[in-house]
N, C-alpha and C. Protein backbone atom coordinates (compact mmCIF):
# COMPACT_ATOMS: atom_id res chain seq x y z
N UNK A 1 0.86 -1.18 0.00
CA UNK A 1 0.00 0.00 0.00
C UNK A 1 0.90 1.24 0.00
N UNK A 2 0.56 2.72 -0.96
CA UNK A 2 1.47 3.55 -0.74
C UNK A 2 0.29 4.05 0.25
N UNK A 3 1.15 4.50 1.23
CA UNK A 3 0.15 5.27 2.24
C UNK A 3 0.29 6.83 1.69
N UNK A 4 -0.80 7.50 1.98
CA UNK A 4 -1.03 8.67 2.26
C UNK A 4 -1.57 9.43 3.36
N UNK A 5 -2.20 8.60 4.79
CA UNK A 5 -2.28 9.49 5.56
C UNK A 5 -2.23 8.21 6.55
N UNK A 6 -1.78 8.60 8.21
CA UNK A 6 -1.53 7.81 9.39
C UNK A 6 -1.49 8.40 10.43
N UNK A 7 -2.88 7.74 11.56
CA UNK A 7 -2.94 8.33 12.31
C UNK A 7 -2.86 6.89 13.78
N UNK A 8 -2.83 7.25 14.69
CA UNK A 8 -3.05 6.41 15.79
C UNK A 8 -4.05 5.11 15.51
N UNK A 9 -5.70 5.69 14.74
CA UNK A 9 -6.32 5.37 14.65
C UNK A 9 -6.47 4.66 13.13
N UNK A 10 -5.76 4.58 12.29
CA UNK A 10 -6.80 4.92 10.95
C UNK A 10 -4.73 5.02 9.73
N UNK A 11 -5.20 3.69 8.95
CA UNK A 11 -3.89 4.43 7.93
C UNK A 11 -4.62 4.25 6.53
N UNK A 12 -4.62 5.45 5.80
CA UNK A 12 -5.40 5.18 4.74
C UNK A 12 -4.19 5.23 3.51
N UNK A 13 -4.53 4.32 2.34
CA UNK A 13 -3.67 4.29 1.10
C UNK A 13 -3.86 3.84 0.05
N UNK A 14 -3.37 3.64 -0.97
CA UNK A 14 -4.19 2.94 -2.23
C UNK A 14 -2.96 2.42 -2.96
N UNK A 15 -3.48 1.39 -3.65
CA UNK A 15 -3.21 0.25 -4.26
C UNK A 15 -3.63 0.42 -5.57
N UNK A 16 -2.67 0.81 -6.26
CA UNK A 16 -2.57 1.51 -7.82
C UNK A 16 -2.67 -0.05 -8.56
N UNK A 17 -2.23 -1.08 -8.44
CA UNK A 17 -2.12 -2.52 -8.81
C UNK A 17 -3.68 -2.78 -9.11
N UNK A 18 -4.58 -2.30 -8.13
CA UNK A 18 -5.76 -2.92 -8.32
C UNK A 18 -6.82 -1.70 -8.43
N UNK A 19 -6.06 -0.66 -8.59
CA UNK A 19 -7.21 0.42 -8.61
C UNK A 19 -8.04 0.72 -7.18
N UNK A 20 -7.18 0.50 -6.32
CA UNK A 20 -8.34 0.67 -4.72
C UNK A 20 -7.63 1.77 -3.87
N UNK A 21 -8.67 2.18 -3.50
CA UNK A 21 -8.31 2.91 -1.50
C UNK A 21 -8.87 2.17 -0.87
N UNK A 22 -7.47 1.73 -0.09
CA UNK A 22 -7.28 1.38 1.50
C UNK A 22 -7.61 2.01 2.39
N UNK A 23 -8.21 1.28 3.47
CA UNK A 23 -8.29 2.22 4.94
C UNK A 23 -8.50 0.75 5.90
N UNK A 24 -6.98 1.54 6.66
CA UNK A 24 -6.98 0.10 7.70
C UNK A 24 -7.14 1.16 9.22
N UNK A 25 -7.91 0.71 9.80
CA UNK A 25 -8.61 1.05 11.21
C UNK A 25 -7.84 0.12 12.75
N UNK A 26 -7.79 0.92 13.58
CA UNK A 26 -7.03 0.38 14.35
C UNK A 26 -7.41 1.07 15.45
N UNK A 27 -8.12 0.20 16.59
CA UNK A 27 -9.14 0.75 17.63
C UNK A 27 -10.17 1.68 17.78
N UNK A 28 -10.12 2.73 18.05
CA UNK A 28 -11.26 3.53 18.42
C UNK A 28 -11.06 4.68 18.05
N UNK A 29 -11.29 5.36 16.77
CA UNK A 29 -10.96 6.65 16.61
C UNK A 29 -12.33 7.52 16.86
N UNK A 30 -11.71 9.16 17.20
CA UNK A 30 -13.46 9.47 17.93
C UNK A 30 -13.93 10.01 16.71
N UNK A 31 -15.35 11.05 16.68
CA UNK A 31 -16.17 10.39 15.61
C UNK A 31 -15.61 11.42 14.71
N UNK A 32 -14.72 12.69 15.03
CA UNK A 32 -14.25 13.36 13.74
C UNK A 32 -13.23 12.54 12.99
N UNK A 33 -12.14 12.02 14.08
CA UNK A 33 -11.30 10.69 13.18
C UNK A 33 -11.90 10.36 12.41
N UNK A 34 -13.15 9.98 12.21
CA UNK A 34 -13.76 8.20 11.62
C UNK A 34 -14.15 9.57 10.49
N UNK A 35 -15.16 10.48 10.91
CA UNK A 35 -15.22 11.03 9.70
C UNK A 35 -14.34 11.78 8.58
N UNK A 36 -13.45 12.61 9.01
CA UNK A 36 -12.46 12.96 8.82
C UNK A 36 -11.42 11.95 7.48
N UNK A 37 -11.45 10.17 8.41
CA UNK A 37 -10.71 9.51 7.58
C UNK A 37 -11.38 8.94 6.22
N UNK A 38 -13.07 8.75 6.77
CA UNK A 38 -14.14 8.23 5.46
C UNK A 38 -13.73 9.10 4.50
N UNK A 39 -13.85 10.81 5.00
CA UNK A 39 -14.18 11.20 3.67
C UNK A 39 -12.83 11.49 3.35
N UNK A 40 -11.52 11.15 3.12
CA UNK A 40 -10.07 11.02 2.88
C UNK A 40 -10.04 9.96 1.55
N UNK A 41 -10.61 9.14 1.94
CA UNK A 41 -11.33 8.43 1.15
C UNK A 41 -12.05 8.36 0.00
N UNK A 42 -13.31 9.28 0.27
CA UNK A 42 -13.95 9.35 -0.80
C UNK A 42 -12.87 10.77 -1.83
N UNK A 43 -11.93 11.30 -1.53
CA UNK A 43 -11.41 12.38 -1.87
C UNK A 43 -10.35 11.38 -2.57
N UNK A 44 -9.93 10.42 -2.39
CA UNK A 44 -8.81 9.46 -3.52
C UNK A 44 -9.74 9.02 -4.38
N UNK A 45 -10.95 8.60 -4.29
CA UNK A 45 -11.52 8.04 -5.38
C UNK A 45 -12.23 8.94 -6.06
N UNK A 46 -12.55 9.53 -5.85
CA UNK A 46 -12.34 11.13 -7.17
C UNK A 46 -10.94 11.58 -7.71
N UNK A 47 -10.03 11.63 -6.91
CA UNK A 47 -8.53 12.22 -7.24
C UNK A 47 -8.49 10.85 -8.31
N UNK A 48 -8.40 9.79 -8.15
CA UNK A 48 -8.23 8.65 -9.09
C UNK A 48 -9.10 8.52 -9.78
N UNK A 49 -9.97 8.11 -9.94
CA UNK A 49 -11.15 7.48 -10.81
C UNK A 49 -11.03 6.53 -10.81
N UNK A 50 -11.25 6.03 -9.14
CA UNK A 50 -11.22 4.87 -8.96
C UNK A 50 -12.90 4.26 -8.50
N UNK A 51 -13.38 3.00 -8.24
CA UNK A 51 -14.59 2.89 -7.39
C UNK A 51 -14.04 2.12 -6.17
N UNK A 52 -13.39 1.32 -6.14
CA UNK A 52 -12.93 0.28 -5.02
C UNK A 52 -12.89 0.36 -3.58
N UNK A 53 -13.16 -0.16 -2.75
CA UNK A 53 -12.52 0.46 -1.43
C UNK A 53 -12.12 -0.90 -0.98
N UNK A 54 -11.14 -0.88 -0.41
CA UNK A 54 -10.32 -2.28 0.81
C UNK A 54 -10.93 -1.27 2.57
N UNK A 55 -11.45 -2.24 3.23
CA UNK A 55 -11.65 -2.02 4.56
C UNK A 55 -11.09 -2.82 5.53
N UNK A 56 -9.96 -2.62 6.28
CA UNK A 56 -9.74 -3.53 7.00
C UNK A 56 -9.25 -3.29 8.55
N UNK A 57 -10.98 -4.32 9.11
CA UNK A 57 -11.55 -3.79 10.31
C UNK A 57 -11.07 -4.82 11.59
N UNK A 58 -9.73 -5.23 10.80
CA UNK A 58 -9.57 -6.89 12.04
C UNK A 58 -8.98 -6.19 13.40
N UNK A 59 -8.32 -4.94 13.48
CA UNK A 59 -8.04 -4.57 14.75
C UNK A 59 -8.65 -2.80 15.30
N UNK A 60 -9.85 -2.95 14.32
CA UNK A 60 -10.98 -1.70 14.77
C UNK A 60 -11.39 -2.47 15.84
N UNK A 61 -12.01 -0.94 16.69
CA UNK A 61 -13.24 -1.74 17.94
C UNK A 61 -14.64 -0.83 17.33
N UNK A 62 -15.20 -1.10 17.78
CA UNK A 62 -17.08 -0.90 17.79
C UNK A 62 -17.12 1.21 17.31
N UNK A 63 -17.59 1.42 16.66
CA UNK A 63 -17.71 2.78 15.88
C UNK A 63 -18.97 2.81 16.76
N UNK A 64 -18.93 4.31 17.01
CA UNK A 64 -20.91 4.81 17.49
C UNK A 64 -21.60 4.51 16.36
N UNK A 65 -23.07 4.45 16.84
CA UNK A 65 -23.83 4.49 16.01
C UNK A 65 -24.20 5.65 15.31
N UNK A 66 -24.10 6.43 15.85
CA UNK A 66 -24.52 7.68 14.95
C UNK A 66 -23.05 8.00 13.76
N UNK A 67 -22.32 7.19 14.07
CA UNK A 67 -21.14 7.48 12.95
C UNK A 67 -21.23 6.16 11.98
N UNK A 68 -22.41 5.32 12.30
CA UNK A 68 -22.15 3.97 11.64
C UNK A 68 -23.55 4.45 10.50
N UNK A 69 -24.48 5.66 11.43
CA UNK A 69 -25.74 5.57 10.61
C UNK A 69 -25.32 7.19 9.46
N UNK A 70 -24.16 7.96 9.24
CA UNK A 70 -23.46 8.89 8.86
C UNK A 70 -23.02 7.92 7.75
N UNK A 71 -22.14 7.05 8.22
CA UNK A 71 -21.50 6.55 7.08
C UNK A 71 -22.33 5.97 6.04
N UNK A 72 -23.42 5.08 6.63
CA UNK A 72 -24.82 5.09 5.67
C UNK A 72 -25.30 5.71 4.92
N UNK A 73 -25.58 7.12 5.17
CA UNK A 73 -26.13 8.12 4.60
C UNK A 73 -25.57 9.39 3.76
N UNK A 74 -25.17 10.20 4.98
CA UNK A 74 -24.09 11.24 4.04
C UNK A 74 -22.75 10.81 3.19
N UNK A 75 -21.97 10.20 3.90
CA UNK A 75 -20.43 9.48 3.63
C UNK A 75 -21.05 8.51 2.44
N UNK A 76 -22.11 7.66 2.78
CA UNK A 76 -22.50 6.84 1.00
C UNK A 76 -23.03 7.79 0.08
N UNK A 77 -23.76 8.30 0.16
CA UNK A 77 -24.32 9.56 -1.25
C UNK A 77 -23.06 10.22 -1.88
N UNK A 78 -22.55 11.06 -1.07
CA UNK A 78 -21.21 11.48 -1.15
C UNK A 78 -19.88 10.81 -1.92
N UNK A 79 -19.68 9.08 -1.50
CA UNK A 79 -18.96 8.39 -2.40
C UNK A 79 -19.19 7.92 -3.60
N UNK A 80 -20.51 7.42 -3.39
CA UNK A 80 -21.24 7.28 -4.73
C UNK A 80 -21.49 7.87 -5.94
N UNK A 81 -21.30 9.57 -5.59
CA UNK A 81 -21.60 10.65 -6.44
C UNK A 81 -19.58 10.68 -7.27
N UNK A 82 -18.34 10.02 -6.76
CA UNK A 82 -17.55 10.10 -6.53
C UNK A 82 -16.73 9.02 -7.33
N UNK A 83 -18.02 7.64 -7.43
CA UNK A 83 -17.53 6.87 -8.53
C UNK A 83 -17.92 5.37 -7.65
N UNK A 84 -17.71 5.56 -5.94
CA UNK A 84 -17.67 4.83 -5.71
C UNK A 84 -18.37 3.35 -5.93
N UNK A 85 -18.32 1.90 -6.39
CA UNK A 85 -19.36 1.06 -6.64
C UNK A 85 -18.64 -0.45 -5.64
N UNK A 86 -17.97 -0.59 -5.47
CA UNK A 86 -17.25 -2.23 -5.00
C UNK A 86 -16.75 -1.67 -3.63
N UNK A 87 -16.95 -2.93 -2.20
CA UNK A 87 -16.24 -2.64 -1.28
C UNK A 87 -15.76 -3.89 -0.85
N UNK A 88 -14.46 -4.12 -0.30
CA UNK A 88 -14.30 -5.42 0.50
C UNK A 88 -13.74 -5.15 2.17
N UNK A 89 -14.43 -5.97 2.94
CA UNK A 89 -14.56 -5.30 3.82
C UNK A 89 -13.37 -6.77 4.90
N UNK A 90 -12.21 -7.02 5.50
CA UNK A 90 -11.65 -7.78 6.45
C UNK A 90 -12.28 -7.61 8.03
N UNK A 91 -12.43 -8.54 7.95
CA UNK A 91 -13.16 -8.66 9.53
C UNK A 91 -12.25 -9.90 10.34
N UNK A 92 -12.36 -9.57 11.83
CA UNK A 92 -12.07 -10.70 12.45
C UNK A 92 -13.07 -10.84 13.51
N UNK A 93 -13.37 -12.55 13.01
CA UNK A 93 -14.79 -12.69 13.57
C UNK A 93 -14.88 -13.09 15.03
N UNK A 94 -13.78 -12.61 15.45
CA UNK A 94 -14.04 -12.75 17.19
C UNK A 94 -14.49 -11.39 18.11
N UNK A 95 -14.49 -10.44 16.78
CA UNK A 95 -14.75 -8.83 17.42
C UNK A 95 -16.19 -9.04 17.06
N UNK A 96 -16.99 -9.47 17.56
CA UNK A 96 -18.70 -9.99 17.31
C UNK A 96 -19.32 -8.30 17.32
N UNK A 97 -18.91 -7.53 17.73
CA UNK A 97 -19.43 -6.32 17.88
C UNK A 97 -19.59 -5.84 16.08
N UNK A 98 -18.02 -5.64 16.07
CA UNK A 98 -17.42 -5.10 15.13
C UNK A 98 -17.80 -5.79 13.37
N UNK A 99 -18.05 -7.26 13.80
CA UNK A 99 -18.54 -8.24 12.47
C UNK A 99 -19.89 -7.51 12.36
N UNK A 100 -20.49 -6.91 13.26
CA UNK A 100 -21.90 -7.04 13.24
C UNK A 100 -22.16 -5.80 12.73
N UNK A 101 -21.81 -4.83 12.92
CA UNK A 101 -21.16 -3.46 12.46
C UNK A 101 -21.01 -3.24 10.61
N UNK A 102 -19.92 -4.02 10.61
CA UNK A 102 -19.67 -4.54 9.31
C UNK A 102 -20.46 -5.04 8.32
N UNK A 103 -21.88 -6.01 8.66
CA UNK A 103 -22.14 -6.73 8.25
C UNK A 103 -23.56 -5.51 7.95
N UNK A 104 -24.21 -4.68 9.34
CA UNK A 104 -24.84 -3.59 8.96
C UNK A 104 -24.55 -2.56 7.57
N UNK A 105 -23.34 -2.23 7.33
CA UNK A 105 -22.81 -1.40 6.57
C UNK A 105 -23.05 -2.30 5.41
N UNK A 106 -22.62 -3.22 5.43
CA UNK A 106 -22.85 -4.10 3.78
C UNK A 106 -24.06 -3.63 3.26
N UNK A 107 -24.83 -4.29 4.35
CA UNK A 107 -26.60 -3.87 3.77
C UNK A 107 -26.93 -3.13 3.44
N UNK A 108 -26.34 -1.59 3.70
CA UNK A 108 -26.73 -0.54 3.44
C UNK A 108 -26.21 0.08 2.05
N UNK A 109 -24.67 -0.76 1.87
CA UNK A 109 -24.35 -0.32 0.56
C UNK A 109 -25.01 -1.40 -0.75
N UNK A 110 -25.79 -2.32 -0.38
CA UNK A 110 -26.32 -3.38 -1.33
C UNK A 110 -27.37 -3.03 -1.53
N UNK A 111 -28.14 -1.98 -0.46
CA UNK A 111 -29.61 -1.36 -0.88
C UNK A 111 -29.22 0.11 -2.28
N UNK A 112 -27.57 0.23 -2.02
CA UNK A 112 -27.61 1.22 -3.01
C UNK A 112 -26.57 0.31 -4.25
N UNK A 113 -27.03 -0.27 -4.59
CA UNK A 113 -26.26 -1.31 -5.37
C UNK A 113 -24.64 -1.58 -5.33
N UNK A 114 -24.10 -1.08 -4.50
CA UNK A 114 -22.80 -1.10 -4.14
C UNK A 114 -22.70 -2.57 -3.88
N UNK A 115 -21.44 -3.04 -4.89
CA UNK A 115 -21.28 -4.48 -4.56
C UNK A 115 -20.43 -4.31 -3.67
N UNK A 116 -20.93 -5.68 -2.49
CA UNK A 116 -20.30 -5.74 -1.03
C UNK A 116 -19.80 -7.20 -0.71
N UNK A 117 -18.33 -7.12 0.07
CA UNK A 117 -18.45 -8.18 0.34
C UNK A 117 -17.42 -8.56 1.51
N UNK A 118 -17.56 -9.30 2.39
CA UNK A 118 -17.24 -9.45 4.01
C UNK A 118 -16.30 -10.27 3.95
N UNK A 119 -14.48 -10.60 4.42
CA UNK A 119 -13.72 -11.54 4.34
C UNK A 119 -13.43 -11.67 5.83
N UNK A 120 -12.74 -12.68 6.08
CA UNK A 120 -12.11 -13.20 7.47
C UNK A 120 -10.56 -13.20 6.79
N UNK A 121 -10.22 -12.71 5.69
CA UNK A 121 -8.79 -13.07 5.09
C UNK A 121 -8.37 -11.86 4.28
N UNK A 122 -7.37 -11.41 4.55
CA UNK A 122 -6.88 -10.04 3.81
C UNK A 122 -6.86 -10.57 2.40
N UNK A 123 -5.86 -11.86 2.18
CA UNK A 123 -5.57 -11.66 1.05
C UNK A 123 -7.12 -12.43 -0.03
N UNK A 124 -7.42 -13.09 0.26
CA UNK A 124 -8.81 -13.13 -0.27
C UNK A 124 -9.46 -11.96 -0.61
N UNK A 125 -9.47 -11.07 0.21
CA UNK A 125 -10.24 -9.53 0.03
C UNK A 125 -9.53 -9.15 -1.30
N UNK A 126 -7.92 -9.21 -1.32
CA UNK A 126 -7.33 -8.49 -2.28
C UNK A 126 -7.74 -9.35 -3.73
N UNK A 127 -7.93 -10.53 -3.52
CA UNK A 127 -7.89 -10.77 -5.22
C UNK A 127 -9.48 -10.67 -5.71
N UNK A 128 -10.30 -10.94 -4.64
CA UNK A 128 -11.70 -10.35 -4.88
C UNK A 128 -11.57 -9.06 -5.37
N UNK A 129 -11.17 -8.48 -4.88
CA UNK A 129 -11.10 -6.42 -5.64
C UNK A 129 -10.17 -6.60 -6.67
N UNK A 130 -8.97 -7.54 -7.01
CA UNK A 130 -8.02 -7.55 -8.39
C UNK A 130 -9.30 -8.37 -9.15
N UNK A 131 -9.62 -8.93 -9.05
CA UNK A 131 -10.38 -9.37 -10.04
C UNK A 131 -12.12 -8.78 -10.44
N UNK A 132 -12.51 -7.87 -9.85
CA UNK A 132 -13.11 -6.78 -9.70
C UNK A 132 -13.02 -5.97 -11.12
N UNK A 133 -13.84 -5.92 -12.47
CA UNK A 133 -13.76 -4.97 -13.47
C UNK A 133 -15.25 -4.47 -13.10
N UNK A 134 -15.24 -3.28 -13.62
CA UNK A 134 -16.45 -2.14 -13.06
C UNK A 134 -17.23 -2.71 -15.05
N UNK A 135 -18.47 -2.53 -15.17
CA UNK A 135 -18.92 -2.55 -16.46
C UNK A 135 -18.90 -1.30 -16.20
């Protein structure tokens, strides 16, 4: 990943190989972090013209809800308008909070046709998004 931004919480970067932004999460960032880093995010996949996103939530803890029901709403319209369409999302399924979290967010991007999809395995995630062509 070339990174472009790193914080305590949160290292976001992209993967020119496969056309994606990265964002790897790492405990508890508070809710301007989380927003702050989403829309970092949606700001590479406009800078690129990319749709992709890699999420990887194996050493996040539990996001508020009001930042989980944000990312739903404003943060998805917002990416979407941006190019965004494919997400893969790493989970580790012993953070039952955090799977569950995850598994909320899917739904929400599959009601806006955003193809979604949940791994227990980084590198699985990655060849799911390399093999990923947008029609």
């Amino acid at each position: 990943m070339e990174e472009r931004f790193h914080s305590k919480h949160c290292t976001i970067g992209i993967r020119p190989e496969i056309r994606c932004v990265e964002i790897v999460w790492n405990g508890a960032p508070s809710s301007i972090e989380f927003k702050n880093a989403c829309n970092m995010v949606i700001d590479l996949l406009a800078e690129f013209k990319w749709c992709k996103i890699l999420t990887d939530n194996r050493k996040s803890v539990v996001f508020g809800i009001s930042d989980i029901e944000w990312l739903n709403t404003d943060w998805l319209n917002r990416a979407l308008a941006a190019g965004y369409k494919v997400t893969a999302s790493v989970v580790d399924t012993k953070q039952v909070f955090v799977d569950y979290a995850v598994n909320n967010v899917i739904k929400a991007r599959e009601q806006k046709d955003v193809e979604s999809k949940r791994f227990i395995n980084y590198d699985s995630a990655m060849k799911w998004l390399s093999e990923y062509h947008p029609s």
